[in-house]
PDB file of N, CA and C in Angstrom:
ATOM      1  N   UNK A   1       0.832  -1.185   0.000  1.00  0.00           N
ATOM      2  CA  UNK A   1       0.000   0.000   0.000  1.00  0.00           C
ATOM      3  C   UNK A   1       0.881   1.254   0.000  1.00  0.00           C
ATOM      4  N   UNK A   2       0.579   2.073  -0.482  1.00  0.00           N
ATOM      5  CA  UNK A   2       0.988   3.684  -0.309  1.00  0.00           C
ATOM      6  C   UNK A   2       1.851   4.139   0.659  1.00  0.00           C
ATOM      7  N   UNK A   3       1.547   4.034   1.870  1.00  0.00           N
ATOM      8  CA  UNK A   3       1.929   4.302   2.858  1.00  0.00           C
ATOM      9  C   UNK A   3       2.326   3.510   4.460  1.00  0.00           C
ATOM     10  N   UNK A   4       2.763   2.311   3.953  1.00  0.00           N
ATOM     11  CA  UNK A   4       3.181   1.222   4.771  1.00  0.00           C
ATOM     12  C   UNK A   4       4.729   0.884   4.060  1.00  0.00           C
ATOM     13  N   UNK A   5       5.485   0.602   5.652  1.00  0.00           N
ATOM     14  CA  UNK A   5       6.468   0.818   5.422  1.00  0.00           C
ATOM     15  C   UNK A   5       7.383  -0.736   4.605  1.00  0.00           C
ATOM     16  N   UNK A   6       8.341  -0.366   3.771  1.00  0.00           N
ATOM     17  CA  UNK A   6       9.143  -1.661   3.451  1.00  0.00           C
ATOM     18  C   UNK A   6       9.750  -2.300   4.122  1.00  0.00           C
ATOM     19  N   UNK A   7      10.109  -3.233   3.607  1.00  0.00           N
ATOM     20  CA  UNK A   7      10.797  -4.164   4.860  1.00  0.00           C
ATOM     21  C   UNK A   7      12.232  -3.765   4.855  1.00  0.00           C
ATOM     22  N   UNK A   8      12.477  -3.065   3.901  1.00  0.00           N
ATOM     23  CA  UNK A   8      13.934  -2.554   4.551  1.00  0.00           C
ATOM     24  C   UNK A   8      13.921  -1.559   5.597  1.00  0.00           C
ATOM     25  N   UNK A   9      12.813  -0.641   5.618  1.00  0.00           N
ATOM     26  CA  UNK A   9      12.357   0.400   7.097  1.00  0.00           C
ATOM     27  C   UNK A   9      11.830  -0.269   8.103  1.00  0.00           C
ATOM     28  N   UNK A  10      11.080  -1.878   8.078  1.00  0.00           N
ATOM     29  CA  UNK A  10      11.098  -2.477   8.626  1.00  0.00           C
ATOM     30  C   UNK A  10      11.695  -3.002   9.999  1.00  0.00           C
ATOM     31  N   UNK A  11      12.592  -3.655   9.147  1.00  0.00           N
ATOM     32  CA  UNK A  11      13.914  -4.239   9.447  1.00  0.00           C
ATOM     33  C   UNK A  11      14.943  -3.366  10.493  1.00  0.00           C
ATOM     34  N   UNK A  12      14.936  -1.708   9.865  1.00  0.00           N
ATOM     35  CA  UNK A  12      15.616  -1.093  10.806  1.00  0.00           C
ATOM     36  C   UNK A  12      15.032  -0.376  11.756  1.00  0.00           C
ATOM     37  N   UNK A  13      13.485  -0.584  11.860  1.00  0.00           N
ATOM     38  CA  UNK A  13      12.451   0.307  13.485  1.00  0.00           C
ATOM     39  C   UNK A  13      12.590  -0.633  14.101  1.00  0.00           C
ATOM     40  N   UNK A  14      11.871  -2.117  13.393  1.00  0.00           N
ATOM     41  CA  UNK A  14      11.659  -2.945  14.759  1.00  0.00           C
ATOM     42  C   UNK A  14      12.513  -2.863  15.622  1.00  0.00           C
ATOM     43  N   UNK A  15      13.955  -2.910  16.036  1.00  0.00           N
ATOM     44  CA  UNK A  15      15.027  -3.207  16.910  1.00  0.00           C
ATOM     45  C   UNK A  15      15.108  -2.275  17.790  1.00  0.00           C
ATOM     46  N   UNK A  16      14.257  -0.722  17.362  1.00  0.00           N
ATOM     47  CA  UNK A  16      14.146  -0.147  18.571  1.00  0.00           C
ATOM     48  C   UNK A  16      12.887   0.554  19.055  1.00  0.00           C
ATOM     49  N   UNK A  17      11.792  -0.562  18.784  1.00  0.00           N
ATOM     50  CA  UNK A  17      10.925  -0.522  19.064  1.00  0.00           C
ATOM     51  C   UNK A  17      10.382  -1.214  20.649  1.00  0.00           C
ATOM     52  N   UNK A  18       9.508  -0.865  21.432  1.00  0.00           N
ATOM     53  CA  UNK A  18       9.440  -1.320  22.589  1.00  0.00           C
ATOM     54  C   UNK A  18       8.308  -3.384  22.621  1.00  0.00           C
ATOM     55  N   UNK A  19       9.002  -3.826  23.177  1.00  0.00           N
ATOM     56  CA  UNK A  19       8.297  -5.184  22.883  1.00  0.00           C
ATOM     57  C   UNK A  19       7.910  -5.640  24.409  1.00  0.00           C
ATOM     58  N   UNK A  20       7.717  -5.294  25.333  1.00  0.00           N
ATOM     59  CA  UNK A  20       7.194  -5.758  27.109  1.00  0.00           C
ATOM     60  C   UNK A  20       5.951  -6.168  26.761  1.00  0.00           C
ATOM     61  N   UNK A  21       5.886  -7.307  26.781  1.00  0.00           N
ATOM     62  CA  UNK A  21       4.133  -7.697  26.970  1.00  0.00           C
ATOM     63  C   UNK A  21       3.645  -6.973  28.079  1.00  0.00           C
ATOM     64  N   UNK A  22       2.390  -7.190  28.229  1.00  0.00           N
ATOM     65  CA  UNK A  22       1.233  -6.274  28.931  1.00  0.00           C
ATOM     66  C   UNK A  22       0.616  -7.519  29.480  1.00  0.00           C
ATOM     67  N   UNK A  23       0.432  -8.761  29.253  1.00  0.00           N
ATOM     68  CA  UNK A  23      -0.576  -9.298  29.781  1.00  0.00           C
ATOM     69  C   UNK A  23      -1.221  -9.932  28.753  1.00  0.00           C
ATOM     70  N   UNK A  24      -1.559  -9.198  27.633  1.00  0.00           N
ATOM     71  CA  UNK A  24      -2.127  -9.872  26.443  1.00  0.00           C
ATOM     72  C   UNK A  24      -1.553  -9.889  25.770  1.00  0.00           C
ATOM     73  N   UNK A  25      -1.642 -10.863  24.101  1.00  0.00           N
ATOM     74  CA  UNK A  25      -0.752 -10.803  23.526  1.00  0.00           C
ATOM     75  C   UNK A  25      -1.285  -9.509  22.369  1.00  0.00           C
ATOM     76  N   UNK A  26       0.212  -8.984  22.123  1.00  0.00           N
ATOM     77  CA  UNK A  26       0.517  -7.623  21.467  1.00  0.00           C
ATOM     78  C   UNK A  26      -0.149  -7.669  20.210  1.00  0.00           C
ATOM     79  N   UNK A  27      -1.053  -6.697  19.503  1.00  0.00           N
ATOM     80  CA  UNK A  27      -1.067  -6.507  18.684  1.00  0.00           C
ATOM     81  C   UNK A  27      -0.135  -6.503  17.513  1.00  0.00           C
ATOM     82  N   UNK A  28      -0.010  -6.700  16.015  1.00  0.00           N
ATOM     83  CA  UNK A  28       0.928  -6.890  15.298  1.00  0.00           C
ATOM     84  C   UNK A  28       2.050  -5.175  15.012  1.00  0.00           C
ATOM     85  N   UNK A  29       2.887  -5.060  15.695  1.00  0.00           N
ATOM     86  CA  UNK A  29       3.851  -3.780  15.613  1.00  0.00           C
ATOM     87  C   UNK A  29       3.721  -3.252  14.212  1.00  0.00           C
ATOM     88  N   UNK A  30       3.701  -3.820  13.136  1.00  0.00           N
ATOM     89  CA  UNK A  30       3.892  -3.602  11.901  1.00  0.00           C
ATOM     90  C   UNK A  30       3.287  -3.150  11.357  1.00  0.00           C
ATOM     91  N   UNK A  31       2.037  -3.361  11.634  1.00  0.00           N
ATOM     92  CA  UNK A  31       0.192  -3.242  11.125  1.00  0.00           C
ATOM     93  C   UNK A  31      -0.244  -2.019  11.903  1.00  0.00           C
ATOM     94  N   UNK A  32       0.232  -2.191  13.116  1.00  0.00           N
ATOM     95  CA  UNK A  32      -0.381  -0.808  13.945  1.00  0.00           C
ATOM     96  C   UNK A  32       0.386   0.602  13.869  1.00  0.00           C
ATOM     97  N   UNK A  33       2.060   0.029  13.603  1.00  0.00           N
ATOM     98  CA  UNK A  33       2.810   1.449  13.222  1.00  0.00           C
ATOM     99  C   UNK A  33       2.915   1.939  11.347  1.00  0.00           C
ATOM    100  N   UNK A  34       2.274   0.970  10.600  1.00  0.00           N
ATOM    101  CA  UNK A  34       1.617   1.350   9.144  1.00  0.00           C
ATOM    102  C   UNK A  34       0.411   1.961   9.228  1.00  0.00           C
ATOM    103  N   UNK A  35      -0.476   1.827  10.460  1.00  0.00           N
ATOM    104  CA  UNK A  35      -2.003   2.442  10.778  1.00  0.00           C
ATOM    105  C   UNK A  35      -1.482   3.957  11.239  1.00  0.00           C
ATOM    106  N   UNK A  36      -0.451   4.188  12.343  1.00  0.00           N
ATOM    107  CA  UNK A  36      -0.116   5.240  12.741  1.00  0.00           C
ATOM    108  C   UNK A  36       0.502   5.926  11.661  1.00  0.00           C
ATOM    109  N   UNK A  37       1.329   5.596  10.408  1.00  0.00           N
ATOM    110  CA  UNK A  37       1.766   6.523   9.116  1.00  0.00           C
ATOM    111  C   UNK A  37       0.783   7.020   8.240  1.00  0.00           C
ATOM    112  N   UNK A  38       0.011   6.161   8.598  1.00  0.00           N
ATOM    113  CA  UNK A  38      -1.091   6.331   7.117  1.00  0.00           C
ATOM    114  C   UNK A  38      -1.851   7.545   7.769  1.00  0.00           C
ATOM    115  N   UNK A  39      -2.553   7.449   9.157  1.00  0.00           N
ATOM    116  CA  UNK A  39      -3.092   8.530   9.537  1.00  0.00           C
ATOM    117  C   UNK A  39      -2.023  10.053   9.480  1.00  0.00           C
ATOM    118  N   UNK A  40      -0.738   9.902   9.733  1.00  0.00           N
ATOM    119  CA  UNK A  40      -0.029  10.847   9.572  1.00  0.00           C
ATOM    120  C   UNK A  40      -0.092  11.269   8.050  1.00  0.00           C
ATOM    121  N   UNK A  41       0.189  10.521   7.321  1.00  0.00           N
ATOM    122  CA  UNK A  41       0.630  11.067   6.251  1.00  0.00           C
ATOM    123  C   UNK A  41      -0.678  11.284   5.477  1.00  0.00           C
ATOM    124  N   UNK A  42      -1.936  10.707   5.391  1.00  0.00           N
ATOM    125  CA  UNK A  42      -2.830  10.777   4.609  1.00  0.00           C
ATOM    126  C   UNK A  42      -3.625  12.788   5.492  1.00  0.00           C
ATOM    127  N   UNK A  43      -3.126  12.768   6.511  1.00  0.00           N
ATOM    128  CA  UNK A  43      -4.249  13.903   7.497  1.00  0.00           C
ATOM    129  C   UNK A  43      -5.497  13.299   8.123  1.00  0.00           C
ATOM    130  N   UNK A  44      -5.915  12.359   7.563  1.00  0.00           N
ATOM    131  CA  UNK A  44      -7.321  11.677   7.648  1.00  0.00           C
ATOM    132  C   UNK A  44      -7.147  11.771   9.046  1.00  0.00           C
ATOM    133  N   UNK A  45      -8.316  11.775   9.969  1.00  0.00           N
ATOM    134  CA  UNK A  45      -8.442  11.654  11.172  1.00  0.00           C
ATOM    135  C   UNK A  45      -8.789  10.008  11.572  1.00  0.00           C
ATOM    136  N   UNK A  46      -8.271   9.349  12.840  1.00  0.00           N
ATOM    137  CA  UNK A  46      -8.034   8.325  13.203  1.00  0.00           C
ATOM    138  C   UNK A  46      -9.403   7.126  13.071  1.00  0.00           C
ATOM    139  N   UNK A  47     -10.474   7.714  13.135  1.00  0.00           N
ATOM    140  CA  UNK A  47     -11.932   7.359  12.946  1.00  0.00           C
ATOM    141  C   UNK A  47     -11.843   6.701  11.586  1.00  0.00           C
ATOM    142  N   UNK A  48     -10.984   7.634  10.575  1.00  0.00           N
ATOM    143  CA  UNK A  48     -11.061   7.070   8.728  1.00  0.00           C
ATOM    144  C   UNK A  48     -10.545   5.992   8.779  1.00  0.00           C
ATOM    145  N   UNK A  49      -9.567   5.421   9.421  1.00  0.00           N
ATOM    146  CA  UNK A  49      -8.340   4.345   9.538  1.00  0.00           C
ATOM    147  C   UNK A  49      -8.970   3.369   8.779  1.00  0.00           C
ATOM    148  N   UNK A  50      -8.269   2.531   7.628  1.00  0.00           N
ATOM    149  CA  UNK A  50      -8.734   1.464   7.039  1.00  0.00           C
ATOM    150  C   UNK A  50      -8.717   0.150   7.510  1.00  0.00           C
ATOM    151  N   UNK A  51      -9.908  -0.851   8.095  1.00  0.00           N
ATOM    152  CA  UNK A  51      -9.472  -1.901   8.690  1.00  0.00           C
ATOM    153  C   UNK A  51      -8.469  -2.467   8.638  1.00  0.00           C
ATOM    154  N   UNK A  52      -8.022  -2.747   7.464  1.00  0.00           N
ATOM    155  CA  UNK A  52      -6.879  -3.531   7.350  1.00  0.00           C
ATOM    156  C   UNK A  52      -5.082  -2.971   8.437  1.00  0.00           C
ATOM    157  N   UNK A  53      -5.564  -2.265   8.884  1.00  0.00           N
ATOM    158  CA  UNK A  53      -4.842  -1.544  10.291  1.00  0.00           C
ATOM    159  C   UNK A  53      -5.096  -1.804  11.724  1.00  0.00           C
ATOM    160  N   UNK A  54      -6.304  -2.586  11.496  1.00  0.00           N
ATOM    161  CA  UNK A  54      -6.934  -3.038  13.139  1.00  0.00           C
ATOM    162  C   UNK A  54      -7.803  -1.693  13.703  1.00  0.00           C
ATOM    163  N   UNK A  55      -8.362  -1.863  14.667  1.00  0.00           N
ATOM    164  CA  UNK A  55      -9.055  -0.728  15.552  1.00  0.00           C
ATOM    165  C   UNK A  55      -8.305   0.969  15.330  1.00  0.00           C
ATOM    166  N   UNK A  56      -8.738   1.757  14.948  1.00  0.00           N
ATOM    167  CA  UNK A  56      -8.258   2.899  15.563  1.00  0.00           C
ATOM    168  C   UNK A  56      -7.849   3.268  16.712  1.00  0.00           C
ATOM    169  N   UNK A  57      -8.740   2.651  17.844  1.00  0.00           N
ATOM    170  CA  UNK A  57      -8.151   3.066  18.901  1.00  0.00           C
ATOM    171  C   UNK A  57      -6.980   2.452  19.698  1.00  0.00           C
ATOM    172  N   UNK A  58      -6.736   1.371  18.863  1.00  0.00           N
ATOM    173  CA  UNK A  58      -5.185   0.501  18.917  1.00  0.00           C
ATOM    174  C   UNK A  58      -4.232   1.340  18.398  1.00  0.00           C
ATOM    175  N   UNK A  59      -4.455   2.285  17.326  1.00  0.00           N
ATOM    176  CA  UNK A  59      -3.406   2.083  16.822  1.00  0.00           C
ATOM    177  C   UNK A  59      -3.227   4.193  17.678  1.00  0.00           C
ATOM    178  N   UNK A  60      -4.220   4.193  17.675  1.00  0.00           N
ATOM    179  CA  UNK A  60      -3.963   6.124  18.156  1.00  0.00           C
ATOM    180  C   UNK A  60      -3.523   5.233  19.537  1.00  0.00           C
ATOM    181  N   UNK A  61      -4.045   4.657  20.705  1.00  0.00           N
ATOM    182  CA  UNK A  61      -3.236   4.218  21.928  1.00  0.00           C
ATOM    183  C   UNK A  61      -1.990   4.384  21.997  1.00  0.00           C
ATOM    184  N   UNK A  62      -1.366   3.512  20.944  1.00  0.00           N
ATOM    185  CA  UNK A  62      -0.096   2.782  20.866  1.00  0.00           C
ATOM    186  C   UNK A  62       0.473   3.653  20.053  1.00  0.00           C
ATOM    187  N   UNK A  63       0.204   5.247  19.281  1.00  0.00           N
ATOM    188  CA  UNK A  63       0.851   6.416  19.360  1.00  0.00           C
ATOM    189  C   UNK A  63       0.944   7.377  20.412  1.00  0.00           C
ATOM    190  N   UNK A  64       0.686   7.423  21.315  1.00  0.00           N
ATOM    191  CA  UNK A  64       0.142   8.206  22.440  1.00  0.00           C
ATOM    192  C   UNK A  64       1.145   7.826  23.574  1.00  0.00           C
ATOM    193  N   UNK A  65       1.082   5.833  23.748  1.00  0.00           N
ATOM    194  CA  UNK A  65       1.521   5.380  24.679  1.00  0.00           C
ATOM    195  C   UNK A  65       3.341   5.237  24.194  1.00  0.00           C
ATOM    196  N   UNK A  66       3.865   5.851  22.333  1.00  0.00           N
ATOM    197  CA  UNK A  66       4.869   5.773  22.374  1.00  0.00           C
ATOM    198  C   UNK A  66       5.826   7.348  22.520  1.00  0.00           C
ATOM    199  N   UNK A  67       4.230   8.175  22.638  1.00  0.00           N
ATOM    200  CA  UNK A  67       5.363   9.581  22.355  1.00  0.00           C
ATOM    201  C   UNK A  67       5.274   9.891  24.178  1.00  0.00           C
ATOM    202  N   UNK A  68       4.700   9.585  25.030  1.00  0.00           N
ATOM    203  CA  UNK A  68       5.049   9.297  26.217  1.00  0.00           C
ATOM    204  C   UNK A  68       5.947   8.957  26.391  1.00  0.00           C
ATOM    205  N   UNK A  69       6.278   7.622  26.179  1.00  0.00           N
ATOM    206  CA  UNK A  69       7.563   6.846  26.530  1.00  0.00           C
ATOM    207  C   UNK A  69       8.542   7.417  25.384  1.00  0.00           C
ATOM    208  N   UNK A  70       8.588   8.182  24.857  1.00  0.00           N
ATOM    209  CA  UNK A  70      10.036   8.991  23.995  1.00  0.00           C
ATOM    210  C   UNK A  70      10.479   8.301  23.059  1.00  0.00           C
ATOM    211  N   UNK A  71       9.182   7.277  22.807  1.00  0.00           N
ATOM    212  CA  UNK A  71      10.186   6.408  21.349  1.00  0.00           C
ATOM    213  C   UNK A  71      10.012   6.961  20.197  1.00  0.00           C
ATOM    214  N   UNK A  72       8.946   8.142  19.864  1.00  0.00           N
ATOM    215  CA  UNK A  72       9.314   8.481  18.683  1.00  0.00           C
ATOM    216  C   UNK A  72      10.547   9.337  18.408  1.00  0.00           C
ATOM    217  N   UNK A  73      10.741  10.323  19.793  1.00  0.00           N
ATOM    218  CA  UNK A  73      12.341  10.695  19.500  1.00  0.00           C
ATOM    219  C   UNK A  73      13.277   9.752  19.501  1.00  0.00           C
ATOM    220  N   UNK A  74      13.513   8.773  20.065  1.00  0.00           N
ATOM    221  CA  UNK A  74      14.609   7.999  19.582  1.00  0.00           C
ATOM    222  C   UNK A  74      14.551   7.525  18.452  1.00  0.00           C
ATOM    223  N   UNK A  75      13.808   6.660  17.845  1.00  0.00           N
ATOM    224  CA  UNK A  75      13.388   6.671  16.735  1.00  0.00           C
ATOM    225  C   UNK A  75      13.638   7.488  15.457  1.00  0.00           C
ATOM    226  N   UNK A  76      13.323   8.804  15.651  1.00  0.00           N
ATOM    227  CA  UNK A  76      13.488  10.142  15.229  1.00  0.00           C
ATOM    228  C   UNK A  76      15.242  10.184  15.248  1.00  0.00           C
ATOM    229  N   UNK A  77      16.264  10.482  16.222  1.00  0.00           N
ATOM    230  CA  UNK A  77      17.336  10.703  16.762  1.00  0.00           C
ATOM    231  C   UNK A  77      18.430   9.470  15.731  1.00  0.00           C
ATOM    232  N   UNK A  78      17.568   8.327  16.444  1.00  0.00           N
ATOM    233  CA  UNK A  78      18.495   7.007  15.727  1.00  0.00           C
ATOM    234  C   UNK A  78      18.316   6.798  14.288  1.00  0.00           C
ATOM    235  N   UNK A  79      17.484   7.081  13.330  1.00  0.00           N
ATOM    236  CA  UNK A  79      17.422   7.331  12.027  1.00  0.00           C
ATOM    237  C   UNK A  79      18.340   8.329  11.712  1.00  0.00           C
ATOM    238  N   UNK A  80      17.868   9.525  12.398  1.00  0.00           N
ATOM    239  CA  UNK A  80      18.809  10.564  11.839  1.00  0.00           C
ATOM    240  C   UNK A  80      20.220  10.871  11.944  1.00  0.00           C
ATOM    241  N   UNK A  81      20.600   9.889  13.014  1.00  0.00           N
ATOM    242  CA  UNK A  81      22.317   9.896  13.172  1.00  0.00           C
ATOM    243  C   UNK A  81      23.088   9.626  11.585  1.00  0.00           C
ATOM    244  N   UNK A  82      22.324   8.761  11.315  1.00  0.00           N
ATOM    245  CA  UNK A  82      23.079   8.066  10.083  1.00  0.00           C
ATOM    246  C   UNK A  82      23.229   8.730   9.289  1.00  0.00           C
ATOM    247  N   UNK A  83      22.531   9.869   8.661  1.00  0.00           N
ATOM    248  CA  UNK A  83      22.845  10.525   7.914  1.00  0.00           C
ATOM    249  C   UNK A  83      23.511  11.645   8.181  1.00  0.00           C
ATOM    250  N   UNK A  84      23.767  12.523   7.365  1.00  0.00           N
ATOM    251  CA  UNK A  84      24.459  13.896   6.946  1.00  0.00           C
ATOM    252  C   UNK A  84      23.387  15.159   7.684  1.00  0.00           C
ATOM    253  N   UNK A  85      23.959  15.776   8.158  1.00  0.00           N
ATOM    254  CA  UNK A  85      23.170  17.155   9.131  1.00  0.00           C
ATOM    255  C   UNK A  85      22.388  17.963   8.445  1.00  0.00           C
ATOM    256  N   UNK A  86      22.220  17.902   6.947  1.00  0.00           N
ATOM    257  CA  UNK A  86      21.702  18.513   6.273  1.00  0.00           C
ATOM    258  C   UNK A  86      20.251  17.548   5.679  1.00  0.00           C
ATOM    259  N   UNK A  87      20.300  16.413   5.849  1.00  0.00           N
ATOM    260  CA  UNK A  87      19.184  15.761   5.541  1.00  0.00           C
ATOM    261  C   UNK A  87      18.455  15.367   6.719  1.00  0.00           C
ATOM    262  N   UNK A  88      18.967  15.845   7.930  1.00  0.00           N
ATOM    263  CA  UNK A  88      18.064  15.320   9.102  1.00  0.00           C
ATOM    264  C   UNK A  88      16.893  16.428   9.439  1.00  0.00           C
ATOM    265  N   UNK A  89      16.352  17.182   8.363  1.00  0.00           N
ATOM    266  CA  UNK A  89      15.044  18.573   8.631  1.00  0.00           C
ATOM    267  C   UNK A  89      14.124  17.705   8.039  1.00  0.00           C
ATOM    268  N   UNK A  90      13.053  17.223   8.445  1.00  0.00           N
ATOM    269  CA  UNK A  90      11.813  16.142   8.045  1.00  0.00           C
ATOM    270  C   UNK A  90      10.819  17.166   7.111  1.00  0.00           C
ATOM    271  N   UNK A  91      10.110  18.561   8.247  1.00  0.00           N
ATOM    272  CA  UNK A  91       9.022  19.213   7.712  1.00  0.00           C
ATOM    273  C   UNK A  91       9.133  20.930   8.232  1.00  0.00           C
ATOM    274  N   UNK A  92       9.547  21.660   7.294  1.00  0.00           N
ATOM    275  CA  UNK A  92       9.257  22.918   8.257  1.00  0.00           C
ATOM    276  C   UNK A  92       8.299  23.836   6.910  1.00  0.00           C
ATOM    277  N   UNK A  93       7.189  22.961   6.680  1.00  0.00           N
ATOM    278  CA  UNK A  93       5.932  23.878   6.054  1.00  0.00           C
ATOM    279  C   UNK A  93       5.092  24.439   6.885  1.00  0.00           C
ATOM    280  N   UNK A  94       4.883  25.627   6.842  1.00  0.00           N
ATOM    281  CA  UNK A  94       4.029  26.838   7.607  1.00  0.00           C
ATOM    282  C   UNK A  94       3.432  27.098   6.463  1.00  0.00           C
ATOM    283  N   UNK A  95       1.996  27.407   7.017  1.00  0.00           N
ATOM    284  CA  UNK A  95       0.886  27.670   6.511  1.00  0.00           C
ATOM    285  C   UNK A  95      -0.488  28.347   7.175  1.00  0.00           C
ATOM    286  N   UNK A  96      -0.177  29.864   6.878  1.00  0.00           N
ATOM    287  CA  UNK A  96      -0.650  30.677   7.510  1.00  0.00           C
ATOM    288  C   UNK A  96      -2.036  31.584   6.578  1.00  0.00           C
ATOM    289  N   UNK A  97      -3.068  31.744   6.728  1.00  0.00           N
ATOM    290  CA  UNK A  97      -4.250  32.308   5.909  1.00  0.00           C
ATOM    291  C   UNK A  97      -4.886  33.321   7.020  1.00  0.00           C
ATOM    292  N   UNK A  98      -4.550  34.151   6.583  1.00  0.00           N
ATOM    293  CA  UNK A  98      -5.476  34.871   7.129  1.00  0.00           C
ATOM    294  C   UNK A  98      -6.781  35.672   6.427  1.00  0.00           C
ATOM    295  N   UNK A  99      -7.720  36.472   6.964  1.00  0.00           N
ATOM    296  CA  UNK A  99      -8.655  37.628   6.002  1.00  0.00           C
ATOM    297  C   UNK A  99      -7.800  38.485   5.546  1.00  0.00           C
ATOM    298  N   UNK A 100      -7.207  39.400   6.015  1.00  0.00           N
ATOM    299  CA  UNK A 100      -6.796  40.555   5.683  1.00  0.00           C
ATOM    300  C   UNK A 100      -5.880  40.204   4.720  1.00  0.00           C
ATOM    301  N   UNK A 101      -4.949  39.438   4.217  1.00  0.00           N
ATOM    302  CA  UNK A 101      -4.075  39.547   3.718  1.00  0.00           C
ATOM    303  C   UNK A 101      -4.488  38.734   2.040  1.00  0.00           C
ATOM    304  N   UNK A 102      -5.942  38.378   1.905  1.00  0.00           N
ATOM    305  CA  UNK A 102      -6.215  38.558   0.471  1.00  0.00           C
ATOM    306  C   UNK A 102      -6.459  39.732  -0.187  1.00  0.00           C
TER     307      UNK A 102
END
């Protein structure tokens, strides 16, 4: 799909991704952090989520319960080491409308 990740991006989140069972067994990491991109990247609000992602409220939880626990900055941090200082700026679009200024 569009916006689910390859297995070569795969390959390099899972390892620092958090894995502690809870008690039940875990939802699929893969499926629920392709549910959490797609809502990012599409804008769609979490309600649109396409089944094939599981519950919405699995997958907004288990964004919530990771920017708490700081894994999207590491995440964020440990991707971006690897590269060059000039490719580590993701998004700086501003987008400002106001009345007056048509």
């Amino acid at each position: 799909m569009r916006y689910e990740l390859t297995d070569y991006e795969w390959t390099a989140i899972k390892p620092m991704l958090p894995n502690k069972p809870r008690g039940v067994p875990r939802v699929n990491d893969r499926r629920v952090l392709n549910g959490i991109l797609w809502v990012l990247r599409s804008g769609a609000p979490w309600r649109d989520l396409p089944e094939s992602y599981g519950p919405p409220t699995t997958c907004y939880n288990r964004f919530v319960r990771w920017r708490q626990a700081g894994v999207w900055d590491r995440l964020m941090n440990a991707l971006a080491s690897g590269h060059d200082a000039a490719v580590q700026m993701i998004d700086t679009s501003v987008v400002r409308v106001h009345r007056m200024s048509l």
